[in-house]
Protein backbone atom coordinates (compact mmCIF):
# COMPACT_ATOMS: atom_id res chain seq x y z
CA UNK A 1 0.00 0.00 0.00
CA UNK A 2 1.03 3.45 -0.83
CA UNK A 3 1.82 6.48 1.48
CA UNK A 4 4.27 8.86 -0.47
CA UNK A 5 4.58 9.25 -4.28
CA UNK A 6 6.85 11.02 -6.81
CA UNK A 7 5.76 11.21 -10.09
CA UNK A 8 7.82 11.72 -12.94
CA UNK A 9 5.80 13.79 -15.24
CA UNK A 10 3.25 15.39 -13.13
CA UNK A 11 2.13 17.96 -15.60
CA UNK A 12 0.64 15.16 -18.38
CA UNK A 13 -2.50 13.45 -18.72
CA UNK A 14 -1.40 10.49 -16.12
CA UNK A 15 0.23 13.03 -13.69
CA UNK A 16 -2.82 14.83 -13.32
CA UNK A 17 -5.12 11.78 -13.08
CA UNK A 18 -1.84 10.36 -10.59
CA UNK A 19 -2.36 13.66 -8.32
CA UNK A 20 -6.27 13.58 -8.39
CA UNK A 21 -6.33 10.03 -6.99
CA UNK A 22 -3.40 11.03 -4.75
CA UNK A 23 -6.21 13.58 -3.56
CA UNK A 24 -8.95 11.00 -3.06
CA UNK A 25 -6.78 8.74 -1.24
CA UNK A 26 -4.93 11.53 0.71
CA UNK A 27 -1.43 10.42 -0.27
CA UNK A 28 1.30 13.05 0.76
CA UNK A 29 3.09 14.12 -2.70
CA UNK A 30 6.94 14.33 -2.25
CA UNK A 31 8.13 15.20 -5.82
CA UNK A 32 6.84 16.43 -9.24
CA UNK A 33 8.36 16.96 -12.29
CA UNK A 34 7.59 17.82 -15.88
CA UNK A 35 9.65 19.35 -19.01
CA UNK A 36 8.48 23.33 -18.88
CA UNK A 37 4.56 23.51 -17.91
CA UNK A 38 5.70 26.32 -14.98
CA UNK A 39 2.22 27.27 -14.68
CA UNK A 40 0.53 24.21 -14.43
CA UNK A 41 3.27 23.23 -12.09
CA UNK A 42 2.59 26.32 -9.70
CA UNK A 43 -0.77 25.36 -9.51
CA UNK A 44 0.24 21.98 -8.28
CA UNK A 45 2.84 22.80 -5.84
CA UNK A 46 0.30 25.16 -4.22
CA UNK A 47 -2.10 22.51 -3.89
CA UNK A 48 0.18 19.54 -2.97
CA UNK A 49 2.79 20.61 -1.59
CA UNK A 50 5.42 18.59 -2.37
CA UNK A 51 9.01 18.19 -1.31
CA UNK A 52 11.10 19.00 -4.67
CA UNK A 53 9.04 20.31 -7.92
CA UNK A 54 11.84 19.52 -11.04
CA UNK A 55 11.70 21.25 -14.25
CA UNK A 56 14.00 19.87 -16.62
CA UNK A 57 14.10 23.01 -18.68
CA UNK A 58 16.72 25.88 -16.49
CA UNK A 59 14.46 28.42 -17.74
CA UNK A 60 11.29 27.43 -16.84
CA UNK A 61 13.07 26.39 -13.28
CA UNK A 62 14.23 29.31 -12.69
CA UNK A 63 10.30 31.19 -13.30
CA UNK A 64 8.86 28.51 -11.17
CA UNK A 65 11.27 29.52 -8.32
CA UNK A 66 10.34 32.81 -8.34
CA UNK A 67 6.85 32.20 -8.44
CA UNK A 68 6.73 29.80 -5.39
CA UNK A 69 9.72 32.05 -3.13
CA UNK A 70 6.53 31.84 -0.71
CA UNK A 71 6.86 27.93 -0.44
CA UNK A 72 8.72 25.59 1.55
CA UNK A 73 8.86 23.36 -2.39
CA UNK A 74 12.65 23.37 -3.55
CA UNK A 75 12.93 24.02 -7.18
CA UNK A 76 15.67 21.97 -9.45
CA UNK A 77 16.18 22.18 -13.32
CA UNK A 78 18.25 19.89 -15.36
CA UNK A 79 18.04 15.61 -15.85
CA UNK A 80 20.05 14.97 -12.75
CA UNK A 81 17.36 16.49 -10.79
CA UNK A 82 14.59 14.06 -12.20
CA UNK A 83 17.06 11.20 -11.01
CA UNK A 84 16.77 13.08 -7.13
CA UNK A 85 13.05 13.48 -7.61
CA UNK A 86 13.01 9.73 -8.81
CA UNK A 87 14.84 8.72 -5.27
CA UNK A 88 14.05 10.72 -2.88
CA UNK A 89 14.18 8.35 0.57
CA UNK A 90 10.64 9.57 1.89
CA UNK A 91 8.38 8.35 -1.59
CA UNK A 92 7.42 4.73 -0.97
CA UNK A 93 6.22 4.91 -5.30
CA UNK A 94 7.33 6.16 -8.22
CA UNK A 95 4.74 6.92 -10.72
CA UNK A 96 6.96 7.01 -14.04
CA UNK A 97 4.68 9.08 -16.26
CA UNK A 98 6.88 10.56 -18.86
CA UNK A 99 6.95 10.08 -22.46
CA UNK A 100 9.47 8.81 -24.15
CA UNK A 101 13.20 7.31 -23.66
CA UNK A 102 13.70 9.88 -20.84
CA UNK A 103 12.11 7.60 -18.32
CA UNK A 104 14.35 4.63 -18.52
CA UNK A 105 17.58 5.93 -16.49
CA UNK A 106 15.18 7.59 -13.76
CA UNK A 107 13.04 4.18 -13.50
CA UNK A 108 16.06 2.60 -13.19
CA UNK A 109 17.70 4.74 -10.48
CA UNK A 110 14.10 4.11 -8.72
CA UNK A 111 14.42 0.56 -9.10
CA UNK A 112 17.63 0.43 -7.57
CA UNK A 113 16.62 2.52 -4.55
CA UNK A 114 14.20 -0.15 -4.11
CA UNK A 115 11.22 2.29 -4.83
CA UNK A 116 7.62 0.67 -6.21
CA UNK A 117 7.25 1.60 -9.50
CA UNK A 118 3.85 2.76 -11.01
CA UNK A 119 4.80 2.19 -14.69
CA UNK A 120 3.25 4.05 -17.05
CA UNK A 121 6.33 4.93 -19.53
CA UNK A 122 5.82 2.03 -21.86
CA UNK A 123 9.21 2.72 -23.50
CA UNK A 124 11.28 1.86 -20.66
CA UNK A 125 10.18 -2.00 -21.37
CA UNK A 126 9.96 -1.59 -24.52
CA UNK A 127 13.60 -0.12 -25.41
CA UNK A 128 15.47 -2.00 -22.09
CA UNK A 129 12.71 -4.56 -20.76
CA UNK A 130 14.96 -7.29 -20.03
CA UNK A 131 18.00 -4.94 -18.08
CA UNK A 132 14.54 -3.62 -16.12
CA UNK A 133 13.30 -6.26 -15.28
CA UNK A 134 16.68 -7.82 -13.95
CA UNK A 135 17.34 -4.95 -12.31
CA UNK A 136 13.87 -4.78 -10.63
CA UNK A 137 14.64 -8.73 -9.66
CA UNK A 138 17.86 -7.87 -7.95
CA UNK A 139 16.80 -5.06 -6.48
CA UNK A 140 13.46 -6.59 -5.30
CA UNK A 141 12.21 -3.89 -6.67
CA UNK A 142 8.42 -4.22 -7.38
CA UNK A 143 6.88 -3.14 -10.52
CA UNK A 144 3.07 -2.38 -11.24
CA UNK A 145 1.89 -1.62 -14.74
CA UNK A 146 -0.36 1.39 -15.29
CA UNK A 147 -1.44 1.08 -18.52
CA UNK A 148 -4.76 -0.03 -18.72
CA UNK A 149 -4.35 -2.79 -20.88
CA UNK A 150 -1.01 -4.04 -18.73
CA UNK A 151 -2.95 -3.48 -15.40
CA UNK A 152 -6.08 -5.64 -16.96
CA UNK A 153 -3.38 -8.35 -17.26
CA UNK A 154 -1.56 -7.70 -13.94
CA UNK A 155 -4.85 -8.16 -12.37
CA UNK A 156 -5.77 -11.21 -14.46
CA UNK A 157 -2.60 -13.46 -12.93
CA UNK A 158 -3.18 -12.68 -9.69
CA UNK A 159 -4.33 -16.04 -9.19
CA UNK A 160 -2.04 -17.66 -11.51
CA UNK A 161 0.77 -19.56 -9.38
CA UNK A 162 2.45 -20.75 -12.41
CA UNK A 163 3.37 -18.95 -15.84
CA UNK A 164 3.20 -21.93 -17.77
CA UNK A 165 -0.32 -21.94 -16.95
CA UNK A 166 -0.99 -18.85 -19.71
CA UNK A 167 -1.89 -19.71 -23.37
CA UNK A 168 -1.62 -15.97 -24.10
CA UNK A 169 -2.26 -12.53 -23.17
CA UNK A 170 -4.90 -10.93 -25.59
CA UNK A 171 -4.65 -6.99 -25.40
CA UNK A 172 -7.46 -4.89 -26.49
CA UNK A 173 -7.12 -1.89 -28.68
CA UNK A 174 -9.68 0.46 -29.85
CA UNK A 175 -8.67 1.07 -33.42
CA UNK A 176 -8.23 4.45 -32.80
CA UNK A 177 -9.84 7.31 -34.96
CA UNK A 178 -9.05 6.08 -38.50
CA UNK A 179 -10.54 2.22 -37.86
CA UNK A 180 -11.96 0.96 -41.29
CA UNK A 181 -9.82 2.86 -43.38
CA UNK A 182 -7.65 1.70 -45.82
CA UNK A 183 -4.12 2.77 -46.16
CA UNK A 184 -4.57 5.28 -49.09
CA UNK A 185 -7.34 6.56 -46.75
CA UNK A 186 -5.37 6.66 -43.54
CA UNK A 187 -2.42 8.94 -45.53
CA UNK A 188 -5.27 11.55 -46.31
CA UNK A 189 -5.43 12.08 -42.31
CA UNK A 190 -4.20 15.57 -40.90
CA UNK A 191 -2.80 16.07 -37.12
CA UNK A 192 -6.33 17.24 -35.98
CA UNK A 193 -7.87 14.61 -37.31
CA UNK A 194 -5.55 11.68 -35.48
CA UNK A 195 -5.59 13.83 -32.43
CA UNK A 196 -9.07 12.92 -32.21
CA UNK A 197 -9.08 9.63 -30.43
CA UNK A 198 -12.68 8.27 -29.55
CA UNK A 199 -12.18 6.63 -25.88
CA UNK A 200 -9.62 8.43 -24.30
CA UNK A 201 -7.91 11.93 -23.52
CA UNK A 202 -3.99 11.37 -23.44
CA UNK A 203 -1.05 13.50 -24.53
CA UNK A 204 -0.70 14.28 -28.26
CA UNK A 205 2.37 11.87 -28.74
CA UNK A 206 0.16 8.60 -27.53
CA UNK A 207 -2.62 9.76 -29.19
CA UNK A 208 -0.95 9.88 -32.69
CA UNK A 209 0.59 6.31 -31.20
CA UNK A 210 -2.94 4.87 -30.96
CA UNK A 211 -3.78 6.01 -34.26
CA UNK A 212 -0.76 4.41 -36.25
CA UNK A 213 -1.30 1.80 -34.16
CA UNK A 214 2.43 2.07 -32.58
CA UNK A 215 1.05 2.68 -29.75
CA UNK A 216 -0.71 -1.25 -29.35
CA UNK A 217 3.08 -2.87 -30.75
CA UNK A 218 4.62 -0.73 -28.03
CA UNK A 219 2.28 -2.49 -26.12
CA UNK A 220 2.88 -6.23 -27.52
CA UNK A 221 6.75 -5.98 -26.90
CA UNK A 222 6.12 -4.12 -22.96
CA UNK A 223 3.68 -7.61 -22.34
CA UNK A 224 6.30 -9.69 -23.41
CA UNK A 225 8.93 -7.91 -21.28
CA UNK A 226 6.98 -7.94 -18.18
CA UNK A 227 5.40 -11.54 -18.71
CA UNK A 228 8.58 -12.68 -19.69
CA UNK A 229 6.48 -14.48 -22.87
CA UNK A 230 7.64 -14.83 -26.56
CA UNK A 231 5.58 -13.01 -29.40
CA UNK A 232 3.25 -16.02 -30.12
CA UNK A 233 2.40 -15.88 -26.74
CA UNK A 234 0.76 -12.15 -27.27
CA UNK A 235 -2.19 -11.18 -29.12
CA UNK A 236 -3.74 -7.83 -30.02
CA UNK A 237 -7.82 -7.24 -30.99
CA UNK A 238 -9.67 -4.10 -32.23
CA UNK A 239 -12.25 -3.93 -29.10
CA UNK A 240 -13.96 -0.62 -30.03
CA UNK A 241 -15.93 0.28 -27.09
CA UNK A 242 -12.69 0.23 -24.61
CA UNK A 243 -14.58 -1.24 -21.95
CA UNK A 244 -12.90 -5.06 -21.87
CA UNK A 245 -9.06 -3.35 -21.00
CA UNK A 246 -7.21 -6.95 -22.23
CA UNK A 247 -7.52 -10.88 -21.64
CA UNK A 248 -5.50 -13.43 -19.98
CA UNK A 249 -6.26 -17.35 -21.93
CA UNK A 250 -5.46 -20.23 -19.78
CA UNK A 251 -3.95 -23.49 -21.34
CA UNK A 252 -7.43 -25.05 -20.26
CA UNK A 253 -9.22 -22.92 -22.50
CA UNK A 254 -10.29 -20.29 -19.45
CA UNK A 255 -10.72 -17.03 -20.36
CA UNK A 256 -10.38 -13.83 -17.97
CA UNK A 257 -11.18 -10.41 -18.82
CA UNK A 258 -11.30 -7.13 -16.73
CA UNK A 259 -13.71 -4.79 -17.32
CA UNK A 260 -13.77 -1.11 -16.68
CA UNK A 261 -15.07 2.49 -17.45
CA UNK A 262 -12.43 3.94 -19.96
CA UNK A 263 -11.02 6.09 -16.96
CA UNK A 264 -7.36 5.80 -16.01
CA UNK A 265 -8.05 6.38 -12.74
CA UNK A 266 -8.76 2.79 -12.49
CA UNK A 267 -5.11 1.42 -12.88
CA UNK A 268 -3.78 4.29 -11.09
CA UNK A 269 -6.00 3.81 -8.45
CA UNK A 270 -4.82 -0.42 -8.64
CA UNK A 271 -1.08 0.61 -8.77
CA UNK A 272 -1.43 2.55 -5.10
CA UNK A 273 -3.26 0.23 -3.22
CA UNK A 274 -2.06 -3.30 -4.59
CA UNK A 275 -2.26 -5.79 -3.33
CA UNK A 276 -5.10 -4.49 -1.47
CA UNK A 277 -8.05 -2.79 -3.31
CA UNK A 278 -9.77 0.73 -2.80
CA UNK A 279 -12.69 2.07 -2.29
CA UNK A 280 -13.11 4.12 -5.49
CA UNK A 281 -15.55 7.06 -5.79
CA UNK A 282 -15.97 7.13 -9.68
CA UNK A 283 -19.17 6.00 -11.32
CA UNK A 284 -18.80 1.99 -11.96
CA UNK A 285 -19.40 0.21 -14.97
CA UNK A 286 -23.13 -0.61 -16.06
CA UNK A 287 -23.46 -3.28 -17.34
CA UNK A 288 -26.94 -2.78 -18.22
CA UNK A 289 -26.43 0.19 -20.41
CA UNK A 290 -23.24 -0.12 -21.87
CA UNK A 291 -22.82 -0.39 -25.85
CA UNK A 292 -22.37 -3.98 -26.93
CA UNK A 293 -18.96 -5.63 -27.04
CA UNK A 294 -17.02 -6.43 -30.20
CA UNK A 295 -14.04 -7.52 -31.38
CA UNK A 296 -12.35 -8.04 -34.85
CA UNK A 297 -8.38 -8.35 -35.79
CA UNK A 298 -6.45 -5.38 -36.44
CA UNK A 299 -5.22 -4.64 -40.04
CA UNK A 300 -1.89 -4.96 -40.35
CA UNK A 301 -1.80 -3.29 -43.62
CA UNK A 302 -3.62 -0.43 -43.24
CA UNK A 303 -1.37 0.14 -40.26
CA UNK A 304 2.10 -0.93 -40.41
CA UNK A 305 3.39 0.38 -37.00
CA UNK A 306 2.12 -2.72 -35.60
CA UNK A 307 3.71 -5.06 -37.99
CA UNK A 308 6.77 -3.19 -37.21
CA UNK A 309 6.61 -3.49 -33.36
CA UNK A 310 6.08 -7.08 -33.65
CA UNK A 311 9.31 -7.20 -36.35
CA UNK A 312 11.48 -5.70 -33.88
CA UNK A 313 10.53 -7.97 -30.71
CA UNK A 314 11.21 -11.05 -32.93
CA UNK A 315 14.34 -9.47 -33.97
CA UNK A 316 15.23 -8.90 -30.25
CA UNK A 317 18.82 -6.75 -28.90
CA UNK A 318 18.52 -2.94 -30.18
CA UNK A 319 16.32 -3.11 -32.49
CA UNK A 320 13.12 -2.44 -29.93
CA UNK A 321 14.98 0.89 -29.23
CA UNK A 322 15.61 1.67 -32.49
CA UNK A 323 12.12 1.35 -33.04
CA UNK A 324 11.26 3.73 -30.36
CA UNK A 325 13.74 6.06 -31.40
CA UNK A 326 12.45 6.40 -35.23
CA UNK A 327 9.49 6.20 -33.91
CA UNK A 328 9.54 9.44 -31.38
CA UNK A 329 11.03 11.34 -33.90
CA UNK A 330 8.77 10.81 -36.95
CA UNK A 331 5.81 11.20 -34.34
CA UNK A 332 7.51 14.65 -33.24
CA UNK A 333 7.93 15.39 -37.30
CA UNK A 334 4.14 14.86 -37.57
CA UNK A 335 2.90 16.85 -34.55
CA UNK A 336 4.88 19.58 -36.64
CA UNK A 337 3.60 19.49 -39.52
CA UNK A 338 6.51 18.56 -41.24
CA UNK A 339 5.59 14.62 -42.60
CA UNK A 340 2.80 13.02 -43.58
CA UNK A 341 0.70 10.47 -41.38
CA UNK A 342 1.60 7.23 -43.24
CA UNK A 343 5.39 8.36 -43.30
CA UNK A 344 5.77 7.45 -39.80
CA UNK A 345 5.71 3.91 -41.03
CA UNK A 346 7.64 4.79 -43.50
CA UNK A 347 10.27 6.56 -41.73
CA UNK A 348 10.34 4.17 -39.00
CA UNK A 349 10.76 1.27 -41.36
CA UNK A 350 13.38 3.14 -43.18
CA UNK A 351 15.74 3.55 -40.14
CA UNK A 352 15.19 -0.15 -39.08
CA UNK A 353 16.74 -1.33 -42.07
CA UNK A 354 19.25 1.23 -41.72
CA UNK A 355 20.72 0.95 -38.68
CA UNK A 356 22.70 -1.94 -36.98
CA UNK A 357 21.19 -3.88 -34.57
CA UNK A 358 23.42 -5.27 -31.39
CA UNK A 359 22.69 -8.09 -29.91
CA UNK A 360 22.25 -8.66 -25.93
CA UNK A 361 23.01 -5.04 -25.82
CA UNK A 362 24.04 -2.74 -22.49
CA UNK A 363 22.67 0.20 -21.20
CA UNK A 364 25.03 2.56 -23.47
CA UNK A 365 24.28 0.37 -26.31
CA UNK A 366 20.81 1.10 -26.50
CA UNK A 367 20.94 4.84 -25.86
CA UNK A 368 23.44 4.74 -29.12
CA UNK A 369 21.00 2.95 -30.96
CA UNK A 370 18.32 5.58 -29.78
CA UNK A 371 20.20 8.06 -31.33
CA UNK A 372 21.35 6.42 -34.29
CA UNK A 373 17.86 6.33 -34.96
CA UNK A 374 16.56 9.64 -34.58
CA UNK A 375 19.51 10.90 -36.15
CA UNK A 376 18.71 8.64 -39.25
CA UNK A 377 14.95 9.94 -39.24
CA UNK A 378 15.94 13.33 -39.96
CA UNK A 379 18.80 12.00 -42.28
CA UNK A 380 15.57 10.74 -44.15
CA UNK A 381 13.81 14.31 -44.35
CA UNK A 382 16.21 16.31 -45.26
């Protein structure tokens, strides 16, 4: 059970939601950090609190300080400071809710300070899974997923003594906004148009994620990290209505789903209080008036990215990051206005066959490759 949290990335979509059930379940806030939201920030440090507010951009830092002179919250700028704010002794959790490669060394320093770790920064697994998860084994450091399809199967196992037992894990996506198009279709899509995701409100990186669906092969490759389970082992359906969050199948043909409101709260909620469960003061699922459930396989051609997710787990070593990497920068490109949707795939598939891939990599090995690849994305649109 949870007392004290940091969270890495305060100022996004899951940092709010983090600090809103922090409210609800009265948990004392020691640390927040975000990029260079100083507003935003200012409003949180007045409400919470907290120990050490970290803005990795000096500028912004240096604003927020002045703006909160009247606190008691000490104000740090720069990446080593998101390493403090990920170890401070006090926080029992660490709710890792950045985007992007900049949350692996700070879950890792967390890990090693033998901190619980609220995951929600799928590319930590995704780009280092296996030096994570070894790490968090050593360390006896404890991990919870907060992704709502990776909580749905956290919860799932609970009463699952033996690994071996699973046939697969079955995560649910919704489709996203362009479901039912083709691919000629799909490259017709502007920015506002994937920003416009039908389930859920998350940061515009994700959200352009969940519309290539990236976002869902991120997904594949973080299940088979945690689960420790090869890629046959790990399914993906279209299930529009977001309301099944994924599936656990049992070599006996047993079946188990959870089932939730599309509210991240949920998971969040799961992550504090495991292994014990809260009271939560949200409105529960209905049964009784909720849209009927469907499900149908995802199309593969229409949308690449998750071809090229699964590619790259097969392939193993670097090439995960590497696919991350192209992948954060064409994204970035896109938000920008500088590429098309459908080069994202392109790009990404580009700089996969383009860079080297090392095998059983380390730690500097796959930040190389991280940069190899963005460099190679923009290598691509010149």
């Amino acid at each position: 059970m949870t007392n004290t949290i940091s969270i890495l990335g305060s100022t996004g979509s899951i940092g709010r939601q983090t600090l809103d059930v922090a409210e609800q379940m009265d948990l004392r806030v020691a640390a927040i950090t975000a990029n260079s939201s100083v507003e935003r920030m200012e409003r949180q440090v007045r409400q919470f609190h907290p120990r050490l507010a970290v803005l990795t951009d000096v500028c912004a830092a240096k604003d927020l300080s002045v703006r909160i002179a009247d606190t008691d919250t000490r104000v740090l700028s720069g990446f080593d400071a998101l390493l403090e704010a990920a170890t401070l002794p006090e926080a029992d959790t660490v709710v890792t809710a950045v985007v992007g490669m900049v949350g692996l060394k700070p879950t890792l320093a967390a890990i090693e300070a033998k901190k619980r770790i609220a995951l929600a920064n799928k590319e930590t697994l995704v780009c280092a899974g296996e030096l994570v998860m070894d790490a968090a084994d050593r360390c006896g450091a404890e991990i919870i997923p907060v992704d709502s399809e990776h909580s749905a199967i956290f919860q799932c196992v609970q009463g699952c003594a033996d690994r071996g037992e699973i046939k697969r894990l079955i995560l649910t996506c919704s489709g996203g906004p362009f479901y039912g198009m083709s691919h000629e279709e799909v490259g017709k899509m502007t920015k506002a148009d994937a920003l416009r995701h039908p389930n859920w409100t998350m940061g515009p990186k994700i959200t352009v994620d969940s519309a290539t669906l990236m976002n869902k092969g991120l997904e594949v490759i973080e299940a088979m990290r945690l689960y420790r389970l090869p890629l046959d082992q790990v399914d993906v359906v279209i299930h529009r209505q977001s309301i099944v969050h994924s599936l656990v199948e049992y070599k006996d043909g047993a079946v188990l789903a959870q089932l939730g409101t599309p509210d991240m709260r949920l998971p969040i909620r799961y992550a504090m209080t495991y292994p014990e469960r809260g009271v939560n003061p949200a409105e529960p699922l209905d049964l009784l008036s909720c849209p009927p459930l469907t499900f149908a396989a995802p199309d593969r051609t229409a949308f690449p990215s998750l071809q090229l997710a699964e590619e790259a787990a097969t392939q193993g070593g670097t090439a995960c990051a590497i696919l991350n990497g192209a992948n954060e920068e064409a994204v970035r490109l896109f938000l920008e206005d500088r590429v098309g949707f459908n080069d994202i795939a392109d790009l990404v598939a580009r700089t996969r066959a383009q860079v080297a891939v090392t095998a059983q990599p380390s730690l500097e090995d796959i930040l190389e490759a991280d940069q190899e690849a963005r460099q190679s994305v923009l290598r691509g649109t010149l």
